[in-house]
PDB file of N, CA and C in Angstrom:
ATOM      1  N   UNK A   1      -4.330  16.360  -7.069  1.00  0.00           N
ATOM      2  CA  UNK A   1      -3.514  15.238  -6.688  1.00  0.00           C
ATOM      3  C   UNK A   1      -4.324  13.941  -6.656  1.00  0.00           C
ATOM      4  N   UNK A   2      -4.946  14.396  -6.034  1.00  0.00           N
ATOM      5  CA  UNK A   2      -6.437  12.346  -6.026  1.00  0.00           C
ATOM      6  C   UNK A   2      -6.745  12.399  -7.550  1.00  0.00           C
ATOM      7  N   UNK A   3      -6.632  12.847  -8.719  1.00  0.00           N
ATOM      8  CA  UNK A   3      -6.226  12.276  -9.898  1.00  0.00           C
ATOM      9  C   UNK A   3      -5.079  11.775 -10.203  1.00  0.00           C
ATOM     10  N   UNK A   4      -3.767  11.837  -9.770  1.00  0.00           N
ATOM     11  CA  UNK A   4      -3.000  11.407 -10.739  1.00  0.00           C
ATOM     12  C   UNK A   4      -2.977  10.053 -10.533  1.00  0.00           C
ATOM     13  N   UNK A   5      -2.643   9.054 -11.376  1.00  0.00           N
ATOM     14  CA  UNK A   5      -1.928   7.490 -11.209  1.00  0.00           C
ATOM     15  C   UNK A   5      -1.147   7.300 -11.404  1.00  0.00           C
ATOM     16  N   UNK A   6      -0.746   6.373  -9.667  1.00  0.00           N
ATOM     17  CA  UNK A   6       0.409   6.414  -9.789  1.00  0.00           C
ATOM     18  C   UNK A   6       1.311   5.199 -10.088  1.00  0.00           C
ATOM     19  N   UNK A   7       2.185   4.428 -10.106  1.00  0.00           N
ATOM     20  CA  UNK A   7       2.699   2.979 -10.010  1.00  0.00           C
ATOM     21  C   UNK A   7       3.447   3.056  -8.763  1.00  0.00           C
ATOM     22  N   UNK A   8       2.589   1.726  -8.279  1.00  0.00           N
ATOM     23  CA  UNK A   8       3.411   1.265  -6.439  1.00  0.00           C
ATOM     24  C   UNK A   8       4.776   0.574  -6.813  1.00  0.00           C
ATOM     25  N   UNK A   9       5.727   0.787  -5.689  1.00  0.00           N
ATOM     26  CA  UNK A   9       5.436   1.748  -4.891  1.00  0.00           C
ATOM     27  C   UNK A   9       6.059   3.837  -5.273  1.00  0.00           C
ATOM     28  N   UNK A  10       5.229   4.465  -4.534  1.00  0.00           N
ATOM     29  CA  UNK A  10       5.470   5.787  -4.974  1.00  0.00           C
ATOM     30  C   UNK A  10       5.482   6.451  -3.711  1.00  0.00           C
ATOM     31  N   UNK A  11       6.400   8.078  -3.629  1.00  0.00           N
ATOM     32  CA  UNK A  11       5.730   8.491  -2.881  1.00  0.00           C
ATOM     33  C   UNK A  11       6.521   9.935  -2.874  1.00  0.00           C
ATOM     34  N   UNK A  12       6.037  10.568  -1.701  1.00  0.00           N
ATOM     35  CA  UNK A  12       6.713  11.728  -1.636  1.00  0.00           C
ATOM     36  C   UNK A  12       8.075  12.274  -0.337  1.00  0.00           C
ATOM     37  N   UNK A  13       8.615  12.713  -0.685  1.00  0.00           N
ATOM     38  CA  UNK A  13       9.735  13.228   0.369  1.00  0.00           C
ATOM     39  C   UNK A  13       9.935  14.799   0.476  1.00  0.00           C
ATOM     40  N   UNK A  14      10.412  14.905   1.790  1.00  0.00           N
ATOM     41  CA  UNK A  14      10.981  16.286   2.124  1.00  0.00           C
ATOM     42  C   UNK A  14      12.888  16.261   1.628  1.00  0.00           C
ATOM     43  N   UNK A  15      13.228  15.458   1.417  1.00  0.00           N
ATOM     44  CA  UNK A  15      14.650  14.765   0.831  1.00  0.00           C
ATOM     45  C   UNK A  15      14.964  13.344   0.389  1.00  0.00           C
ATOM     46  N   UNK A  16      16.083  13.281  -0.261  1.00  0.00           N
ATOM     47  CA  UNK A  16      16.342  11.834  -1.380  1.00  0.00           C
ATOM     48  C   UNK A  16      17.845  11.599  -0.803  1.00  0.00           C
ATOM     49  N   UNK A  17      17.886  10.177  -0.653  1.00  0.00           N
ATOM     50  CA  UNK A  17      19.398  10.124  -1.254  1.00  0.00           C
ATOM     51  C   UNK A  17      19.281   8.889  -2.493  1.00  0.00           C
ATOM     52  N   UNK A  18      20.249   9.638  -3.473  1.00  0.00           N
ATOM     53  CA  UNK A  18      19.487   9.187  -4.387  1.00  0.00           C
ATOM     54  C   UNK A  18      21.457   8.388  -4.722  1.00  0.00           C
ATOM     55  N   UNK A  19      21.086   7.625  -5.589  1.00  0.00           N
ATOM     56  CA  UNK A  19      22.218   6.290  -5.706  1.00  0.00           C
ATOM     57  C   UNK A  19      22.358   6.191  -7.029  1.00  0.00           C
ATOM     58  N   UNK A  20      23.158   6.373  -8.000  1.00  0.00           N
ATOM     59  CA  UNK A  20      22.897   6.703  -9.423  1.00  0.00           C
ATOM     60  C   UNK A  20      23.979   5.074  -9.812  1.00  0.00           C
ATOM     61  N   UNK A  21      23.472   4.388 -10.709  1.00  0.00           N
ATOM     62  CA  UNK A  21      23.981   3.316 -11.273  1.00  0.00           C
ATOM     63  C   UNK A  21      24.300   2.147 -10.757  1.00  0.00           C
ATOM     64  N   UNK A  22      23.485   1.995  -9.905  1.00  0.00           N
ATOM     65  CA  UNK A  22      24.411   0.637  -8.283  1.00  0.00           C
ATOM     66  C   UNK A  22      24.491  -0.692  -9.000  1.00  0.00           C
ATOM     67  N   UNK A  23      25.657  -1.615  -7.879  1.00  0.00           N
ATOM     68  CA  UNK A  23      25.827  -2.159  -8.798  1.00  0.00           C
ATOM     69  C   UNK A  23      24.485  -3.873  -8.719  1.00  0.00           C
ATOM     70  N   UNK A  24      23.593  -3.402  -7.333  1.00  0.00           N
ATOM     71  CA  UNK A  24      22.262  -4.169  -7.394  1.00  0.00           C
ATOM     72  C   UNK A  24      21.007  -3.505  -7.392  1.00  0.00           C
ATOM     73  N   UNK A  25      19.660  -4.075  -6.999  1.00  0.00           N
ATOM     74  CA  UNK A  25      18.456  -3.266  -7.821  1.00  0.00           C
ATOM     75  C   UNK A  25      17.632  -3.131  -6.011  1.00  0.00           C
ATOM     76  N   UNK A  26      18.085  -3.521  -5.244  1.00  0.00           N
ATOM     77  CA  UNK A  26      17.325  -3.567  -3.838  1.00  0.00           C
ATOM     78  C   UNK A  26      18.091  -3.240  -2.648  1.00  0.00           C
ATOM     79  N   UNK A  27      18.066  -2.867  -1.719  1.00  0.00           N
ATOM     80  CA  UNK A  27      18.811  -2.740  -0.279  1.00  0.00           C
ATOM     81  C   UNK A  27      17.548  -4.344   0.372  1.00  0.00           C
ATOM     82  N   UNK A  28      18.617  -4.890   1.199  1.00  0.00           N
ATOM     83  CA  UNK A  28      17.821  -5.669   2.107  1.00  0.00           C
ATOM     84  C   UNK A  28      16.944  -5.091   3.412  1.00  0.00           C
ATOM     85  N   UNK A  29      16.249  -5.796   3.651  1.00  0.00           N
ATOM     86  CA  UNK A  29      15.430  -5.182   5.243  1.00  0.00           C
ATOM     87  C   UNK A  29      16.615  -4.972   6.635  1.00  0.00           C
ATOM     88  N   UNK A  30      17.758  -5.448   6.606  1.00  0.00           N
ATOM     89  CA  UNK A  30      18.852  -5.402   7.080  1.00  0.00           C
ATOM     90  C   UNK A  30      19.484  -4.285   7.123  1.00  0.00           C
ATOM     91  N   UNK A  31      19.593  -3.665   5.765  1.00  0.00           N
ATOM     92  CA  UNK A  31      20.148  -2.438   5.088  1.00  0.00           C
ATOM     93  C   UNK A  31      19.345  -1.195   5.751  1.00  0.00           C
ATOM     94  N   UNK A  32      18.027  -1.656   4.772  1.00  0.00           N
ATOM     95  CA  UNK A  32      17.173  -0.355   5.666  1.00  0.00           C
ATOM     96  C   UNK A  32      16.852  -0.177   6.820  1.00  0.00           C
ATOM     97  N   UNK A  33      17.112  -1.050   7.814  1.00  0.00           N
ATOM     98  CA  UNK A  33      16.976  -0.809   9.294  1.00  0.00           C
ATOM     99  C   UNK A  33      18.078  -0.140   9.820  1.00  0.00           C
ATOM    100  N   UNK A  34      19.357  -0.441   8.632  1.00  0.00           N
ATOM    101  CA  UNK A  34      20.482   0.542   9.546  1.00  0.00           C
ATOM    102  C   UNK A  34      20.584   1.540   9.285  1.00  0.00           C
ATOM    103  N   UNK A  35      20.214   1.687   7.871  1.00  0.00           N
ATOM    104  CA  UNK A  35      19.900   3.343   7.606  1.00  0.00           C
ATOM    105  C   UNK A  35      18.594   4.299   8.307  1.00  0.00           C
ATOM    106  N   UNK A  36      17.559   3.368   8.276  1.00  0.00           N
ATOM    107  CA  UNK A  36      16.914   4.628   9.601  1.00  0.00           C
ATOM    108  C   UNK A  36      17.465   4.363  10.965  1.00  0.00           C
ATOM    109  N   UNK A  37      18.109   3.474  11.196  1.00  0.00           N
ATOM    110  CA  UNK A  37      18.738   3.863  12.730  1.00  0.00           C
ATOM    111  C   UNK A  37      19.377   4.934  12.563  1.00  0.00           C
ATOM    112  N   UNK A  38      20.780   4.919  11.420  1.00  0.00           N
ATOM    113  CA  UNK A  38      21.174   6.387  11.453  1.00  0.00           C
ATOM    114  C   UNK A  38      21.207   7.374  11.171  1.00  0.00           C
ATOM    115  N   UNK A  39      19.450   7.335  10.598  1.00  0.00           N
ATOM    116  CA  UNK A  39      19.268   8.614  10.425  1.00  0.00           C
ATOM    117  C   UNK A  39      18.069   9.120  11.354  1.00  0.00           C
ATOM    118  N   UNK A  40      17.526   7.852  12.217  1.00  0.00           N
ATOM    119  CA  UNK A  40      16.766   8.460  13.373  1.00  0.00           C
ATOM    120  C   UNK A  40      15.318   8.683  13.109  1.00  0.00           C
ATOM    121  N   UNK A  41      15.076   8.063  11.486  1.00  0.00           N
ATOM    122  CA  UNK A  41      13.739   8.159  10.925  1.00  0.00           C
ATOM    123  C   UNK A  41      13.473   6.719   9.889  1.00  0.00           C
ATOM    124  N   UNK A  42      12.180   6.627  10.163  1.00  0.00           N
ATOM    125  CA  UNK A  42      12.116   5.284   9.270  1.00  0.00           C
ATOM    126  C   UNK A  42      12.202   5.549   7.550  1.00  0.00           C
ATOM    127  N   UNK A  43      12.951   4.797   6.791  1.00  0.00           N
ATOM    128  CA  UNK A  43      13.289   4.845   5.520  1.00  0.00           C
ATOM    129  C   UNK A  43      11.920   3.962   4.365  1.00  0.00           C
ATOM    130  N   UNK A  44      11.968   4.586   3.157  1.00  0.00           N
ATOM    131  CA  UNK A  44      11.416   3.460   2.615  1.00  0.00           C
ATOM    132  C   UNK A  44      12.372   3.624   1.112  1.00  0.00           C
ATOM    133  N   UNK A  45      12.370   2.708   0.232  1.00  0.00           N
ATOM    134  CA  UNK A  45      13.161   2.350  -0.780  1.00  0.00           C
ATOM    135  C   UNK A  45      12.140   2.788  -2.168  1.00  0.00           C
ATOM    136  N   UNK A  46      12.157   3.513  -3.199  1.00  0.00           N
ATOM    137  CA  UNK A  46      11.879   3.755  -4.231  1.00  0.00           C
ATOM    138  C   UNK A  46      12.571   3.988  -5.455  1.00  0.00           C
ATOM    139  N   UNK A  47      12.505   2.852  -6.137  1.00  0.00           N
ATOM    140  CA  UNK A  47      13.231   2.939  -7.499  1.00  0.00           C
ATOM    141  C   UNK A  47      13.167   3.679  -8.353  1.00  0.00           C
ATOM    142  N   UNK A  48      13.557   4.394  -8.792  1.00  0.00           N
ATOM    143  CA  UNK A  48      13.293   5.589 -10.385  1.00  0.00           C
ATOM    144  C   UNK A  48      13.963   5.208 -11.989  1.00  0.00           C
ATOM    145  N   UNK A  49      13.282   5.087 -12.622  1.00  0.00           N
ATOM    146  CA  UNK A  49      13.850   4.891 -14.158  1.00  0.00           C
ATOM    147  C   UNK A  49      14.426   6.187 -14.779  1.00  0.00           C
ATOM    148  N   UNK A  50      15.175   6.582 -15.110  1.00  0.00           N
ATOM    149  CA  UNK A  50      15.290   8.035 -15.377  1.00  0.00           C
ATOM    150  C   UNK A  50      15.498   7.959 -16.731  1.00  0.00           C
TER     151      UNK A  50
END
C-alpha cells in the first residue's frame, strides 16, 4: 500500500453512498455538516470518474 499513488483527495471507506449523474459537481460545507449530523459520523466528499 505505501507504494501506490494516489490523486488527492482519496481515500478509503467501510461504506459509500454513492450519487450517480448529479445534477452539480460538489455538496457545500452546509450539506456535509447535515449529513454527518445524520448519520452521527463525520463525512468527507470524494469524486470518482468512472
Amino acid at each position: 500500500m505505501d507504494e501506490l499513488d494516489f490523486d488527492w483527495p482519496c481515500g478509503f471507506a467501510r461504506f459509500e453512498i454513492a450519487i450517480w449523474n448529479p445534477e452539480r459537481i460538489w455538496f457545500d460545507e452546509a450539506e456535509l455538516a447535515a449529513l454527518a449530523a445524520a448519520l452521527g459520523h463525520p463525512v468527507s466528499q470524494i469524486r470518482a470518474h468512472l
